[in-house]
N, C-alpha and C. Protein backbone atom coordinates (compact mmCIF):
# COMPACT_ATOMS: atom_id res chain seq x y z
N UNK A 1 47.86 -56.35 -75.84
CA UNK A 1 46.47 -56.20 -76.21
C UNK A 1 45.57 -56.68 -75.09
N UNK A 2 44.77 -56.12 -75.02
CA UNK A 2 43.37 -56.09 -73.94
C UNK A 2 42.67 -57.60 -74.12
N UNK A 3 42.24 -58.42 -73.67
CA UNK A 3 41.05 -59.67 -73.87
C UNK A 3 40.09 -59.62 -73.03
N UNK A 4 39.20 -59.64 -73.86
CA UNK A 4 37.44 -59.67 -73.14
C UNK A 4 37.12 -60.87 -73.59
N UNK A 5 35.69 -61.09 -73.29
CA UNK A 5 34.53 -62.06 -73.92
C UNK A 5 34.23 -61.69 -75.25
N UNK A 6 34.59 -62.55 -76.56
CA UNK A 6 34.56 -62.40 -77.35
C UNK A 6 33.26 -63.38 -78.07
N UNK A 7 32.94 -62.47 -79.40
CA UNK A 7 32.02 -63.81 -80.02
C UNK A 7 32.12 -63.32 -81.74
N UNK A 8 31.91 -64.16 -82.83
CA UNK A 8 31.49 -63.84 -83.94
C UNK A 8 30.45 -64.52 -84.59
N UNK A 9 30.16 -63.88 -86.05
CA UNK A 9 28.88 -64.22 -86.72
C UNK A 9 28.79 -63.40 -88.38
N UNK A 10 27.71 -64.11 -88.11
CA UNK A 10 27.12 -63.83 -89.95
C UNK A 10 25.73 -64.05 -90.41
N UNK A 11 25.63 -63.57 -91.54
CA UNK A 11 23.99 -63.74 -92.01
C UNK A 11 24.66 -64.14 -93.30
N UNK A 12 23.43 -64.56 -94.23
CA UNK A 12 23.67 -64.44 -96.12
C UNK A 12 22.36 -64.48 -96.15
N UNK A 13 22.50 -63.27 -97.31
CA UNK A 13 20.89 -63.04 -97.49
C UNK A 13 21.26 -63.33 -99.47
N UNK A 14 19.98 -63.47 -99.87
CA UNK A 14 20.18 -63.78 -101.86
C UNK A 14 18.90 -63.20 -101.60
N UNK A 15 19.40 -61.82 -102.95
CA UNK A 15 17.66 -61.06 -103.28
C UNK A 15 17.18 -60.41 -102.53
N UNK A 16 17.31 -60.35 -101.06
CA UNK A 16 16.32 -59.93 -99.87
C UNK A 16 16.11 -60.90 -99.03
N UNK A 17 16.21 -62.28 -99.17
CA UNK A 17 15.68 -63.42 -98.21
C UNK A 17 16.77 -63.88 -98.13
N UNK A 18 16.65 -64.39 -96.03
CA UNK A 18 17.25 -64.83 -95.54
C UNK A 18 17.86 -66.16 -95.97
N UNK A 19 19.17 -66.27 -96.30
CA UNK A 19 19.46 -68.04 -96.67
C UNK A 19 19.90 -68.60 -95.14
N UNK A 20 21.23 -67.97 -94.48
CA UNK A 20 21.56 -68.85 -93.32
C UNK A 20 22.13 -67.45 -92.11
N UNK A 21 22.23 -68.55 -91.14
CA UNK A 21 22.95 -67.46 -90.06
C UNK A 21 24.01 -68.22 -89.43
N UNK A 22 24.87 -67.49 -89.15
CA UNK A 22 25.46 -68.45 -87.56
C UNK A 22 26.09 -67.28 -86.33
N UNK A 23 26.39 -68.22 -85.02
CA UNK A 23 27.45 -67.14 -84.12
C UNK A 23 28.48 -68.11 -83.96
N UNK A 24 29.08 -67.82 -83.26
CA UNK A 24 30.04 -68.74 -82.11
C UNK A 24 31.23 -68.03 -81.26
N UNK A 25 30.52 -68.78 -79.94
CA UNK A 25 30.90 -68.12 -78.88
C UNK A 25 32.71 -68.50 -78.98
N UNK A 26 33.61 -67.31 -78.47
CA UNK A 26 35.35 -67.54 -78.66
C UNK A 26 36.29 -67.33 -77.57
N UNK A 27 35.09 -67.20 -76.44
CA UNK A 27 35.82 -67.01 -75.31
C UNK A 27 36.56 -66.05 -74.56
N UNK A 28 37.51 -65.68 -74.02
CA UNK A 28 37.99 -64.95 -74.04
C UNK A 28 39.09 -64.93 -74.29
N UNK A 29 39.27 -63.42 -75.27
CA UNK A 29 40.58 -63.96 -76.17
C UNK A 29 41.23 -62.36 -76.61
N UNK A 30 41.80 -61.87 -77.40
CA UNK A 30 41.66 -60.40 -78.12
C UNK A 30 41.10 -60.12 -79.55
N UNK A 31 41.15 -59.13 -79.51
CA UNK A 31 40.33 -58.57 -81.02
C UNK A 31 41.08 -59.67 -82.28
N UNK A 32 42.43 -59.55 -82.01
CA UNK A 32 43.32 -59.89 -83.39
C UNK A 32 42.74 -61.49 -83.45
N UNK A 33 42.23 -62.20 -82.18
CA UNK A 33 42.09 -63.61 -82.10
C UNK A 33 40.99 -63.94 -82.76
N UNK A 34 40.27 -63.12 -82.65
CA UNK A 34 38.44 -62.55 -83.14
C UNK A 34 38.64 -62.23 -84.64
N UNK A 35 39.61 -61.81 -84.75
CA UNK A 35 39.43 -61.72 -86.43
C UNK A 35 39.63 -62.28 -87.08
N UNK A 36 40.54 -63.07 -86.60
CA UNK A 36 41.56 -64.59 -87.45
C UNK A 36 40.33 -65.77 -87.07
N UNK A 37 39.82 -65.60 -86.83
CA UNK A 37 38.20 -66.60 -86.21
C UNK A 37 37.21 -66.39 -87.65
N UNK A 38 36.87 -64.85 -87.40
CA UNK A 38 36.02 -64.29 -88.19
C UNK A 38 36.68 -64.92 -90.40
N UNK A 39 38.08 -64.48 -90.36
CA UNK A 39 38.49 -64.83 -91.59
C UNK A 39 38.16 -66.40 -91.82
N UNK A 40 38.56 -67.35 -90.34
CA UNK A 40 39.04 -68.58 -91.00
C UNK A 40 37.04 -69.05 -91.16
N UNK A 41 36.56 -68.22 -91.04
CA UNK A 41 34.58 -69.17 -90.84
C UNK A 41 33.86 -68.85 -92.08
């Protein structure tokens, strides 16, 4: 598998309004590393 500069994130919205956000930067890594990131947050 290929590794780039990776990053993930999220919003939560209730109703229409914004409640929270986040990112975080993961370095460089691969997709599959990025997703197991994305599940464990």
């Amino acid at each position: 598998m290929a590794a780039g500069v990776t990053a993930t994130g999220g919003a939560m919205y209730k109703q229409g309004d914004w409640i929270l956000g986040f990112n975080q930067y993961l370095g460089v890594c691969s997709i599959f590393y990025t997703e197991l990131w994305g599940i464990l947050d």
